[in-house]
PDB file of N, CA and C in Angstrom:
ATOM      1  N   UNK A   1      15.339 -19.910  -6.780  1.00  0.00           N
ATOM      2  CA  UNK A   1      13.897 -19.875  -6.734  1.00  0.00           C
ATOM      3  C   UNK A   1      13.352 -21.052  -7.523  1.00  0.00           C
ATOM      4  N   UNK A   2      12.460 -21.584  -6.991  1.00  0.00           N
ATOM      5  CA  UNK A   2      11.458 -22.643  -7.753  1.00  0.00           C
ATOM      6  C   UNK A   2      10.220 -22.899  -7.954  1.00  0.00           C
ATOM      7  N   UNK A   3       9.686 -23.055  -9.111  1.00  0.00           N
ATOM      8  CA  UNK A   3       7.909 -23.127  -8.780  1.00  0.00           C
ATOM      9  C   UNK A   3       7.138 -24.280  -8.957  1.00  0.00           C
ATOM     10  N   UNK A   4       7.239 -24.675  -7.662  1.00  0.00           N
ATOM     11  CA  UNK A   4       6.773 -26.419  -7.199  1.00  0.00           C
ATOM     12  C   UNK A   4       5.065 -26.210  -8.397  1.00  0.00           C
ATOM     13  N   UNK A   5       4.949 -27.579  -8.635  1.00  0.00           N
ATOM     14  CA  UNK A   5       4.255 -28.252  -9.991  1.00  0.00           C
ATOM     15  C   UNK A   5       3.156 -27.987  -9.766  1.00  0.00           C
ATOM     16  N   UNK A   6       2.229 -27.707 -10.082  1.00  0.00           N
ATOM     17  CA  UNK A   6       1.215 -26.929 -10.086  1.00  0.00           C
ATOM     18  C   UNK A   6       0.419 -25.764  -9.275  1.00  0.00           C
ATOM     19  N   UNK A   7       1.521 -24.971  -8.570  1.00  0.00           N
ATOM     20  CA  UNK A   7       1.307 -23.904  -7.933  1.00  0.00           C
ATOM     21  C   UNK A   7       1.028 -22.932  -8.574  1.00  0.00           C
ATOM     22  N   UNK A   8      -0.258 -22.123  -8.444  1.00  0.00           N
ATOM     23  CA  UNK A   8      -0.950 -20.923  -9.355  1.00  0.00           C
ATOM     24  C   UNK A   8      -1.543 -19.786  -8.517  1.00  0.00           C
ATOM     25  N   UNK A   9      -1.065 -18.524  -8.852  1.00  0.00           N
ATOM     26  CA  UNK A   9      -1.703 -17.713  -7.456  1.00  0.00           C
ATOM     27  C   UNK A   9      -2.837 -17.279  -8.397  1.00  0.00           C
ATOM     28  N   UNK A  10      -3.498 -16.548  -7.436  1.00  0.00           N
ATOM     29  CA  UNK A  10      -5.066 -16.002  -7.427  1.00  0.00           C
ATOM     30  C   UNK A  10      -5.068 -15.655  -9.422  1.00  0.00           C
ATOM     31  N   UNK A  11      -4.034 -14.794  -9.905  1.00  0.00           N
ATOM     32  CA  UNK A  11      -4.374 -14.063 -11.337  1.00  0.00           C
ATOM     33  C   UNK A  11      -4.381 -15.562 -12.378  1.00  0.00           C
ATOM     34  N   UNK A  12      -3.803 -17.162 -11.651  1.00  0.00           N
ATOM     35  CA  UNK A  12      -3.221 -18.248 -12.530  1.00  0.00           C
ATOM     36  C   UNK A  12      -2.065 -18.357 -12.739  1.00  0.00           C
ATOM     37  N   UNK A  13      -1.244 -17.300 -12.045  1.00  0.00           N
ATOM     38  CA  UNK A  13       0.126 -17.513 -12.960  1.00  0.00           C
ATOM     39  C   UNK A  13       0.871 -18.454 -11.700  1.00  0.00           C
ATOM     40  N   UNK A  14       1.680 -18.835 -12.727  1.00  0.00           N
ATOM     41  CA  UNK A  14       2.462 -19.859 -11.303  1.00  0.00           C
ATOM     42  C   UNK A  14       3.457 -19.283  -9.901  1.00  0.00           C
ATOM     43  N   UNK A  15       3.637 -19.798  -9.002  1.00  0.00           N
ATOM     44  CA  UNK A  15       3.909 -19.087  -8.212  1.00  0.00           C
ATOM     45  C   UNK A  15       5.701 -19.247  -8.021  1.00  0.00           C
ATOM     46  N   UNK A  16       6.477 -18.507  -7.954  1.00  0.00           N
ATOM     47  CA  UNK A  16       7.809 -18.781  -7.240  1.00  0.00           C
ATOM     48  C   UNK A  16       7.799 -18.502  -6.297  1.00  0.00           C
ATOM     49  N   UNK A  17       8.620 -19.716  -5.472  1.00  0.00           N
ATOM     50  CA  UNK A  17       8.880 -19.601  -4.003  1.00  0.00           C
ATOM     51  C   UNK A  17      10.211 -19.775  -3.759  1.00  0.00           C
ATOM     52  N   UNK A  18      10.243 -18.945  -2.827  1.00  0.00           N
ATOM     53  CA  UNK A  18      11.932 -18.582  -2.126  1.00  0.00           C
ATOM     54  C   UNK A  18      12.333 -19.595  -0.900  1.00  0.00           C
ATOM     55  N   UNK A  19      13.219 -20.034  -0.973  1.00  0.00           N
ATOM     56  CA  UNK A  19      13.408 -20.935   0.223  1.00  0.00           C
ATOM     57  C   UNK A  19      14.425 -20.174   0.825  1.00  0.00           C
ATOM     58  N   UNK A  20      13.953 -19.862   2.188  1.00  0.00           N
ATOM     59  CA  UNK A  20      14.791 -18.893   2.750  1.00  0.00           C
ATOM     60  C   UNK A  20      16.443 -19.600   3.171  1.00  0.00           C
ATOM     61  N   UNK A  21      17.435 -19.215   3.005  1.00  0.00           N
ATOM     62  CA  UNK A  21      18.534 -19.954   3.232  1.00  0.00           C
ATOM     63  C   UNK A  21      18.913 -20.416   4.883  1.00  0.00           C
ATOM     64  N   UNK A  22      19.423 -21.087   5.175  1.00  0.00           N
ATOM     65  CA  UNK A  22      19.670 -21.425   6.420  1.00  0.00           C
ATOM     66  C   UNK A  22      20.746 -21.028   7.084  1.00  0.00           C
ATOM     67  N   UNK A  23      20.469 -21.048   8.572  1.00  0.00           N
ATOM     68  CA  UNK A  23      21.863 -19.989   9.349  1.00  0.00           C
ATOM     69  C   UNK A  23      23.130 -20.078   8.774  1.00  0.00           C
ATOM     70  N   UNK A  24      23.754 -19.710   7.889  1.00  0.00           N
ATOM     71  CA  UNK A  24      25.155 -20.557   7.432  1.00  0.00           C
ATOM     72  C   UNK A  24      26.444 -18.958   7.413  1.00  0.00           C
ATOM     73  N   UNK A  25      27.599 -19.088   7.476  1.00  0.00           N
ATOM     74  CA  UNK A  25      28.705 -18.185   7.408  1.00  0.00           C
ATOM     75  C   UNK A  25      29.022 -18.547   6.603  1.00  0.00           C
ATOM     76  N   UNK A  26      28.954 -17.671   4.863  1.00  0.00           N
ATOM     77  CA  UNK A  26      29.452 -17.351   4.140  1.00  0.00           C
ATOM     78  C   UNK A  26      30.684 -16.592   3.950  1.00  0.00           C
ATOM     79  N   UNK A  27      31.339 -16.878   3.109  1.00  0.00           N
ATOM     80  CA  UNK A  27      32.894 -15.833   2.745  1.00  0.00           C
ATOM     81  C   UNK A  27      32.158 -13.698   3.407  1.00  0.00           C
ATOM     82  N   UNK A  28      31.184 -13.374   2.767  1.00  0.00           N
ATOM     83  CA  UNK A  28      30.884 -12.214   3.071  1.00  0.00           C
ATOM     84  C   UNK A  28      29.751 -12.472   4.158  1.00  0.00           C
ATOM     85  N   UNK A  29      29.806 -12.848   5.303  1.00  0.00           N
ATOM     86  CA  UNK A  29      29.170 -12.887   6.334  1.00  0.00           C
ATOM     87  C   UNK A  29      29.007 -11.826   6.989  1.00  0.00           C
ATOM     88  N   UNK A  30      30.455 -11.849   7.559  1.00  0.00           N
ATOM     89  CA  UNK A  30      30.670 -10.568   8.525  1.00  0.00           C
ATOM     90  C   UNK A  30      30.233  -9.031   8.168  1.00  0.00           C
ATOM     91  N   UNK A  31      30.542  -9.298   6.424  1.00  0.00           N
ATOM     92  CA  UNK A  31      30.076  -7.641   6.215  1.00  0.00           C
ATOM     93  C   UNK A  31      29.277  -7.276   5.896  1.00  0.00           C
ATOM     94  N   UNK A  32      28.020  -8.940   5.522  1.00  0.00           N
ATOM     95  CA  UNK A  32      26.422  -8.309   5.646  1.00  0.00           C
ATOM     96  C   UNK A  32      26.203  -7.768   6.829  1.00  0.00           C
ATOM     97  N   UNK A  33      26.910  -8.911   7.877  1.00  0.00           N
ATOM     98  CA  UNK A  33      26.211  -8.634   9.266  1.00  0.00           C
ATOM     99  C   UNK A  33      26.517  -6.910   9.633  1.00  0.00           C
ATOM    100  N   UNK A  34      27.702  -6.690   9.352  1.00  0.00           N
ATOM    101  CA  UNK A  34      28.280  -5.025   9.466  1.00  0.00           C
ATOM    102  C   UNK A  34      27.091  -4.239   8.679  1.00  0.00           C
ATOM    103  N   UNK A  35      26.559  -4.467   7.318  1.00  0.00           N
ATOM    104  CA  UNK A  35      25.910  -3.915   7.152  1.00  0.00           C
ATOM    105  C   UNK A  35      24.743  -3.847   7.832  1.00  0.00           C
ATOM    106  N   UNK A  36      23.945  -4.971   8.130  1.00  0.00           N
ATOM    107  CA  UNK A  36      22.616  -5.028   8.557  1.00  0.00           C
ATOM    108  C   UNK A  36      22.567  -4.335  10.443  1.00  0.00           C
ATOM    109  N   UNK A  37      23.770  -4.579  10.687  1.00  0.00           N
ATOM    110  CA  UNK A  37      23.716  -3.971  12.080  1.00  0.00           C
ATOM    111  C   UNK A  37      23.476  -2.231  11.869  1.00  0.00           C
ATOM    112  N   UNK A  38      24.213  -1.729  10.870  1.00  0.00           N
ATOM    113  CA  UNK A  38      24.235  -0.570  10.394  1.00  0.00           C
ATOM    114  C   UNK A  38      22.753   0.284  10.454  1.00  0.00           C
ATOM    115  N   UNK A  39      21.923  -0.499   9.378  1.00  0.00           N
ATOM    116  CA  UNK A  39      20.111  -0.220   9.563  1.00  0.00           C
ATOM    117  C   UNK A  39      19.584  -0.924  10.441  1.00  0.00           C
ATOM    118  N   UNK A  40      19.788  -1.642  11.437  1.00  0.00           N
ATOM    119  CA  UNK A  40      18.823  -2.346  12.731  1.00  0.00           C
ATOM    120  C   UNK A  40      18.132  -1.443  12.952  1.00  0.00           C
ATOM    121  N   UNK A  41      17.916  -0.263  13.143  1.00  0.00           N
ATOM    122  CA  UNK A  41      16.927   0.896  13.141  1.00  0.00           C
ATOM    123  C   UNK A  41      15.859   1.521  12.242  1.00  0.00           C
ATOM    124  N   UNK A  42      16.733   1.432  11.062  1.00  0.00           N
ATOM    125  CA  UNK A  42      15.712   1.726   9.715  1.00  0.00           C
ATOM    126  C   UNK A  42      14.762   1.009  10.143  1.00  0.00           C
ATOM    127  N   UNK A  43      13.412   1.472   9.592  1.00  0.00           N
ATOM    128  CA  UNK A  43      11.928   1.348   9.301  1.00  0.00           C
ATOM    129  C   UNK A  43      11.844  -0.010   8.376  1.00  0.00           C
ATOM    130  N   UNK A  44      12.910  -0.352   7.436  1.00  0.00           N
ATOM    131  CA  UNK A  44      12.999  -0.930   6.598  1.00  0.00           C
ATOM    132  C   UNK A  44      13.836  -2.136   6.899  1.00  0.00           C
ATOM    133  N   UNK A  45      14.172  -2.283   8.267  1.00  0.00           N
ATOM    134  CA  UNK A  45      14.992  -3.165   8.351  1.00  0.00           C
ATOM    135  C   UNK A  45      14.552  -4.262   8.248  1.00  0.00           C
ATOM    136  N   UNK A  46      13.548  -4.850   7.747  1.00  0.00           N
ATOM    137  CA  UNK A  46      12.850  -6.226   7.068  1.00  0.00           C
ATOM    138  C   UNK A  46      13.167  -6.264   5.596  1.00  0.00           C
ATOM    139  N   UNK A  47      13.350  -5.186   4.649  1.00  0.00           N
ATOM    140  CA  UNK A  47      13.232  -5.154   3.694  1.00  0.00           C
ATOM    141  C   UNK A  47      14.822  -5.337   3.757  1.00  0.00           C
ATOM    142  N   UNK A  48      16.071  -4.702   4.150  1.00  0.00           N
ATOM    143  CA  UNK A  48      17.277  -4.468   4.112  1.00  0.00           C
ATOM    144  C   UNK A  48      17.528  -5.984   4.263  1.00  0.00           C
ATOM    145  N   UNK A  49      16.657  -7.081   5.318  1.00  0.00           N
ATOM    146  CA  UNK A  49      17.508  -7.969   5.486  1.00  0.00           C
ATOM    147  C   UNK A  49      17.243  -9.595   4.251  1.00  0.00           C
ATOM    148  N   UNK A  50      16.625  -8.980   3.559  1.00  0.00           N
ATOM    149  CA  UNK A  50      15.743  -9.844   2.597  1.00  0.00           C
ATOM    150  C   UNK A  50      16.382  -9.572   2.055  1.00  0.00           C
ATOM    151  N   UNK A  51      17.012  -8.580   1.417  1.00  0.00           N
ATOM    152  CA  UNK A  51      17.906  -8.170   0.100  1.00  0.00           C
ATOM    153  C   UNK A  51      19.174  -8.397   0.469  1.00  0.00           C
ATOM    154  N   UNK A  52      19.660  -8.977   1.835  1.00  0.00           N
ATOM    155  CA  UNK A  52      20.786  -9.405   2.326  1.00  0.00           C
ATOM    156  C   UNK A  52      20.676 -11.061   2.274  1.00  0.00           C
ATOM    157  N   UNK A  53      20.050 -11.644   2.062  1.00  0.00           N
ATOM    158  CA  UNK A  53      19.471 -12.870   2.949  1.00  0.00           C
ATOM    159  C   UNK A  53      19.065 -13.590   1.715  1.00  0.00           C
ATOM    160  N   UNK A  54      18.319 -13.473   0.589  1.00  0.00           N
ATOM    161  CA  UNK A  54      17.905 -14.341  -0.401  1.00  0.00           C
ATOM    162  C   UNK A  54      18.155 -14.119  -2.072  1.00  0.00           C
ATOM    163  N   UNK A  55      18.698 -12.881  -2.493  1.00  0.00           N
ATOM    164  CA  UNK A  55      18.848 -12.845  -3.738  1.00  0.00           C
ATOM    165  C   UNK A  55      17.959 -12.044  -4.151  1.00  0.00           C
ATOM    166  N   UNK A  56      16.997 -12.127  -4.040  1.00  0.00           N
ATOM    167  CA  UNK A  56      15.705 -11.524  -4.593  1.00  0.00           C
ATOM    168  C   UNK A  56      15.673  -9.820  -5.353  1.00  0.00           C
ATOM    169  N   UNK A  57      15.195  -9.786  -6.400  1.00  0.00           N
ATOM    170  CA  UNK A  57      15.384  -8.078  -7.089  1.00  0.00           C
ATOM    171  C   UNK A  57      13.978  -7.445  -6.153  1.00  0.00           C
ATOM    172  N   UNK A  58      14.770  -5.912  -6.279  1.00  0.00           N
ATOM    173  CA  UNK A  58      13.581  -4.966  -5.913  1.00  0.00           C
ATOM    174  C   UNK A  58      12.612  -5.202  -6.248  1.00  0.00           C
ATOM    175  N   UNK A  59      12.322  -5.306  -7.579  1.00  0.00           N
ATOM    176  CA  UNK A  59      10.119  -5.266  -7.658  1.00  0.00           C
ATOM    177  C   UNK A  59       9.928  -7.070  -6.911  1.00  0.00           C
ATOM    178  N   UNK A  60      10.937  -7.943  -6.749  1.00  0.00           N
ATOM    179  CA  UNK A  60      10.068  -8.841  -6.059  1.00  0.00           C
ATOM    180  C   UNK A  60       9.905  -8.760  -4.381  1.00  0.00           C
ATOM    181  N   UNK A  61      10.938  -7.710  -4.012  1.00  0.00           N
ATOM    182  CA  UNK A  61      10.386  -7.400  -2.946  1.00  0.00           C
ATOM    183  C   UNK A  61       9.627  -6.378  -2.662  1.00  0.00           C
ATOM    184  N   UNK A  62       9.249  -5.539  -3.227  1.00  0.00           N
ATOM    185  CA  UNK A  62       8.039  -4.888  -3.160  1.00  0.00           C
ATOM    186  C   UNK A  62       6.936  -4.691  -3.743  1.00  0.00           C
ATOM    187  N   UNK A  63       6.861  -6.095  -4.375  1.00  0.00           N
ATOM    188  CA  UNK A  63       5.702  -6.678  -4.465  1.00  0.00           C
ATOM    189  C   UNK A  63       5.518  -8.102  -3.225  1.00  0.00           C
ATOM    190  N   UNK A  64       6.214  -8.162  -2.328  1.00  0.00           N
ATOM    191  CA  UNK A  64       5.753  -9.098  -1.197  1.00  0.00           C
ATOM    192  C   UNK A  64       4.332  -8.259  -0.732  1.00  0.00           C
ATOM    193  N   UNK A  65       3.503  -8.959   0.016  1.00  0.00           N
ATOM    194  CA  UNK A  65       2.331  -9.133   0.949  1.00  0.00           C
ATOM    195  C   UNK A  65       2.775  -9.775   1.775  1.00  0.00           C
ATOM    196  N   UNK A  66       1.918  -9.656   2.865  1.00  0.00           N
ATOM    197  CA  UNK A  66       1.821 -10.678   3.743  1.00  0.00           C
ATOM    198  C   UNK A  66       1.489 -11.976   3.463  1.00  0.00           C
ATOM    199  N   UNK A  67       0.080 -12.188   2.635  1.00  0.00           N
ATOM    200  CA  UNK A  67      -0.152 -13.304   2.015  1.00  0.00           C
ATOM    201  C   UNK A  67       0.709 -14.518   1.369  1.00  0.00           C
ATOM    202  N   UNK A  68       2.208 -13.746   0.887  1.00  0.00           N
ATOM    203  CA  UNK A  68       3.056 -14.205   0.216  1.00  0.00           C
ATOM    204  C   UNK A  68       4.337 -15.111   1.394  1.00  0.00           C
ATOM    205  N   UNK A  69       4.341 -14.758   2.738  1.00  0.00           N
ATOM    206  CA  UNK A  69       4.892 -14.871   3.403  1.00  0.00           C
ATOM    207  C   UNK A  69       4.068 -15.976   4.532  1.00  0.00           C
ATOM    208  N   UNK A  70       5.153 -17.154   4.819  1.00  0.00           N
ATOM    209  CA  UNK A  70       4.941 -18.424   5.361  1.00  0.00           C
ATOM    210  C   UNK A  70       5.788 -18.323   6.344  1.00  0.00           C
ATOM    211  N   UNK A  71       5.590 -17.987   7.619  1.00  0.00           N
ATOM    212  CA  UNK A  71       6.830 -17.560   8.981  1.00  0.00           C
ATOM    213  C   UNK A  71       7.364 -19.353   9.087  1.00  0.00           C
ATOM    214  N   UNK A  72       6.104 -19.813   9.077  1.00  0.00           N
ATOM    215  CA  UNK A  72       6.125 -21.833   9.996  1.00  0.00           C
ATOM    216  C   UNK A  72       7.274 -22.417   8.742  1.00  0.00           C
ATOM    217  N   UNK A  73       6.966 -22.504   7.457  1.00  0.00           N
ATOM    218  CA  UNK A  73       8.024 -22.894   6.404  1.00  0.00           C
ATOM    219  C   UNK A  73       9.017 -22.337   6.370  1.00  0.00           C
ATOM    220  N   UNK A  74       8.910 -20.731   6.475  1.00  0.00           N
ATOM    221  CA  UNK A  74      10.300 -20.424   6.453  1.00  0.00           C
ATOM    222  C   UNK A  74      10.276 -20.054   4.755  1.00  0.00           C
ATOM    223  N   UNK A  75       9.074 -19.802   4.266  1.00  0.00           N
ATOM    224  CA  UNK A  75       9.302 -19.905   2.274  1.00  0.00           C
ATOM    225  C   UNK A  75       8.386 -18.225   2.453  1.00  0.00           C
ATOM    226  N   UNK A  76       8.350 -17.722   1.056  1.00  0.00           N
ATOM    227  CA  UNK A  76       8.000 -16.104   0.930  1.00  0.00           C
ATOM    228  C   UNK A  76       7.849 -16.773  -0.941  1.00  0.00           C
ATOM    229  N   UNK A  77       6.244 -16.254  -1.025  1.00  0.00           N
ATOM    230  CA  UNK A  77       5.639 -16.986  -2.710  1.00  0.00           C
ATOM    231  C   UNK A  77       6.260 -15.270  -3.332  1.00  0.00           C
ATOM    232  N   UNK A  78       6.765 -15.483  -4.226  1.00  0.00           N
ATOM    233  CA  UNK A  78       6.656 -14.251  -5.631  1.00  0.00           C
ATOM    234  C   UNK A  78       5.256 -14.224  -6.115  1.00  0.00           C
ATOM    235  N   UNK A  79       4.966 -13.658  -5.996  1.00  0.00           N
ATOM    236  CA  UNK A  79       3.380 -13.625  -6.933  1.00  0.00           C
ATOM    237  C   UNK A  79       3.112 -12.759  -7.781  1.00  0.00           C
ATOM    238  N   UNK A  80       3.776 -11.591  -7.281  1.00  0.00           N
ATOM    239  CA  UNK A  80       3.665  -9.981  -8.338  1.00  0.00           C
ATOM    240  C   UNK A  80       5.418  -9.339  -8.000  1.00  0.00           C
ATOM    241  N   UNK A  81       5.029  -8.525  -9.047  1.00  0.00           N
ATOM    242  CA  UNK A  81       6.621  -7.715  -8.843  1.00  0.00           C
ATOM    243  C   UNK A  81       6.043  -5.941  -8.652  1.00  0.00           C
ATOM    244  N   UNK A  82       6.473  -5.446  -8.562  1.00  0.00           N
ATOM    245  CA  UNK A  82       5.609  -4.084  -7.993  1.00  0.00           C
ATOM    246  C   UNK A  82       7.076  -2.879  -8.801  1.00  0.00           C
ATOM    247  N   UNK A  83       6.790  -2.455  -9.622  1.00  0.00           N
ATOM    248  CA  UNK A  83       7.989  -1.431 -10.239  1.00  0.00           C
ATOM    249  C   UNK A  83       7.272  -0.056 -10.686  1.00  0.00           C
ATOM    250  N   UNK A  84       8.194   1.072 -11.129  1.00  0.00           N
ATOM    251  CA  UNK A  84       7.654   2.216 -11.113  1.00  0.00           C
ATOM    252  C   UNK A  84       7.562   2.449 -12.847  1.00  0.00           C
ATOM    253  N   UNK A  85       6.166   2.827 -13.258  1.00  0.00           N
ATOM    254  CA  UNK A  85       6.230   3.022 -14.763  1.00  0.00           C
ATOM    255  C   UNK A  85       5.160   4.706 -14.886  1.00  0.00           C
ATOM    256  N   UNK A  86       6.146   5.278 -15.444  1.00  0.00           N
ATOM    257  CA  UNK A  86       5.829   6.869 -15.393  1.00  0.00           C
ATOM    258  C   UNK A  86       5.893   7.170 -14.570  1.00  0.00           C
ATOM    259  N   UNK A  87       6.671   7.334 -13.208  1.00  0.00           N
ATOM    260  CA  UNK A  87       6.847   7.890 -12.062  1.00  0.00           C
ATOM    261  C   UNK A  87       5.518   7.234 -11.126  1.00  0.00           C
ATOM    262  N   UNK A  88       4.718   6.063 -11.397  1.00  0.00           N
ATOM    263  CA  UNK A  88       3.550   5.644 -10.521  1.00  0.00           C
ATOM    264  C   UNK A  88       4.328   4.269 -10.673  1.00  0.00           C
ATOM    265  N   UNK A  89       3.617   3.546  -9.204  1.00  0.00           N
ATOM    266  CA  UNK A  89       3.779   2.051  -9.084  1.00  0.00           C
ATOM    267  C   UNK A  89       3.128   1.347  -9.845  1.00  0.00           C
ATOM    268  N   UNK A  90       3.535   0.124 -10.511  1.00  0.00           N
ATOM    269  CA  UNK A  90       2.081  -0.585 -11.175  1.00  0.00           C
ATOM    270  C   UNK A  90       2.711  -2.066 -10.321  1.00  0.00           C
ATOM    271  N   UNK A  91       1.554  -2.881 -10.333  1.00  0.00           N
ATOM    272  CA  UNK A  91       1.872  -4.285 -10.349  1.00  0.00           C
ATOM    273  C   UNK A  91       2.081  -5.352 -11.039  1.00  0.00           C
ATOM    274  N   UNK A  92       3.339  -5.841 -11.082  1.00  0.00           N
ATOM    275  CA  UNK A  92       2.789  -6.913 -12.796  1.00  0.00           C
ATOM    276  C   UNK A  92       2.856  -8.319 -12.186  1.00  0.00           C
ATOM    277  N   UNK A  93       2.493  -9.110 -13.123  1.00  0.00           N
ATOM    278  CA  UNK A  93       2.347 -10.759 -12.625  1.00  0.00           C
ATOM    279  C   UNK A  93       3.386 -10.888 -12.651  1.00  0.00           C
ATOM    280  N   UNK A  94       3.612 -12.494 -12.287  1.00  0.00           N
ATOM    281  CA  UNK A  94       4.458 -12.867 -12.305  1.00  0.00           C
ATOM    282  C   UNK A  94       5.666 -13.302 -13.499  1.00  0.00           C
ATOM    283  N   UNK A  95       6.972 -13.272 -13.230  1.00  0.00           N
ATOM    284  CA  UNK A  95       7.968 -13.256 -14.189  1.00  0.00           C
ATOM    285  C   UNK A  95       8.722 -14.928 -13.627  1.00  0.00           C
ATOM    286  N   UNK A  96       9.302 -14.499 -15.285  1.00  0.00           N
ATOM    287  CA  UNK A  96      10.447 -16.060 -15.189  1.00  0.00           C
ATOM    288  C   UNK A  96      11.721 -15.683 -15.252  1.00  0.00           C
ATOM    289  N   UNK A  97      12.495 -16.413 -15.014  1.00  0.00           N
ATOM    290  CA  UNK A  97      13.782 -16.242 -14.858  1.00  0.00           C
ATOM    291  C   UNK A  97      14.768 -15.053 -16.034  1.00  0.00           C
ATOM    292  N   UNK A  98      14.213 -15.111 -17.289  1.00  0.00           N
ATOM    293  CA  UNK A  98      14.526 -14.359 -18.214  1.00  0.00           C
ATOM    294  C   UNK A  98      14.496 -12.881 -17.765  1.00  0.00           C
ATOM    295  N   UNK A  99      13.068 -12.606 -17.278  1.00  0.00           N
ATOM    296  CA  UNK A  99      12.336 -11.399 -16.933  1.00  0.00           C
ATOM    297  C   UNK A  99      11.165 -11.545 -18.067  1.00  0.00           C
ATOM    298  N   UNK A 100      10.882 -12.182 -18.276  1.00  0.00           N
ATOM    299  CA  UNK A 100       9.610 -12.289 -19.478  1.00  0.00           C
ATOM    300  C   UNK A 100       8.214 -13.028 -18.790  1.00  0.00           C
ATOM    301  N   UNK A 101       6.889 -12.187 -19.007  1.00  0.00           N
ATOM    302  CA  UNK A 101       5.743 -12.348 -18.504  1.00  0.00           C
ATOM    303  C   UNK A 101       5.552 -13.812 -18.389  1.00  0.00           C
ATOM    304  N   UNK A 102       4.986 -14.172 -17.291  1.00  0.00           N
ATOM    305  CA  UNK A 102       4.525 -15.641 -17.232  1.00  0.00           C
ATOM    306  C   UNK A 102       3.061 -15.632 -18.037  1.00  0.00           C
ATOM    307  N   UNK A 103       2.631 -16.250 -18.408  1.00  0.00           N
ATOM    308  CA  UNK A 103       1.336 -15.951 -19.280  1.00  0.00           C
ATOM    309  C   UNK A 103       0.338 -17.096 -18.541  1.00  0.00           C
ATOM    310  N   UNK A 104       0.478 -18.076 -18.081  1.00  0.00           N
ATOM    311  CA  UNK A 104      -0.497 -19.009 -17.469  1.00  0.00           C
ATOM    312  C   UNK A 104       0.481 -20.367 -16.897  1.00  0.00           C
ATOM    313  N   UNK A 105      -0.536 -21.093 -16.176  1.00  0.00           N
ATOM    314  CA  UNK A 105       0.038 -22.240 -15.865  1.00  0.00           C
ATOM    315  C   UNK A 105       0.516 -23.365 -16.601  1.00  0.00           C
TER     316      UNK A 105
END
């Protein structure tokens, strides 16, 4: 993940962007693909193949939007992370590589 030089979403904080990887056969290819053929049905099978496909932790994928997502680039911005605190969702800004709050640009 990288956050090209002065990119700031709506709250200020800077943005990470995912560069989606390109068609390639990796050593564990076959047994994502085994897996992902597995949920081709799930409801979730967008979410299953993102967590197959780029690295990315749970709260940054469910904190995606649409907004966050670029089909023509091929890139998906981090902007929020979305996790469960007291059994409710909250949203938090954005994080750095540590896991520690981004505080501004």
């Amino acid at each position: 993940m990288t956050t090209p030089a002065g990119a700031v979403g709506a709250a200020g904080f800077p943005i990470t962007v995912v560069v989606l990887p390109a068609r390639g056969r990796p050593p564990q290819a076959a047994a994502r693909r085994a897996g992902l053929e597995h949920v081709r049905e799930d409801h979730l099978y967008a979410f299953w193949l993102l967590v197959a496909t780029t690295g990315m932790r749970r709260g940054e994928l469910a904190g995606l939007r649409w907004d966050d997502v670029d089909l023509e680039a091929g890139r998906l911005s981090v902007r929020q992370l979305r996790v469960v605190v007291a059994n409710l969702p909250a949203d938090l800004g954005a994080r750095d590589r540590a896991g520690s709050a981004v505080t501004g640009a």
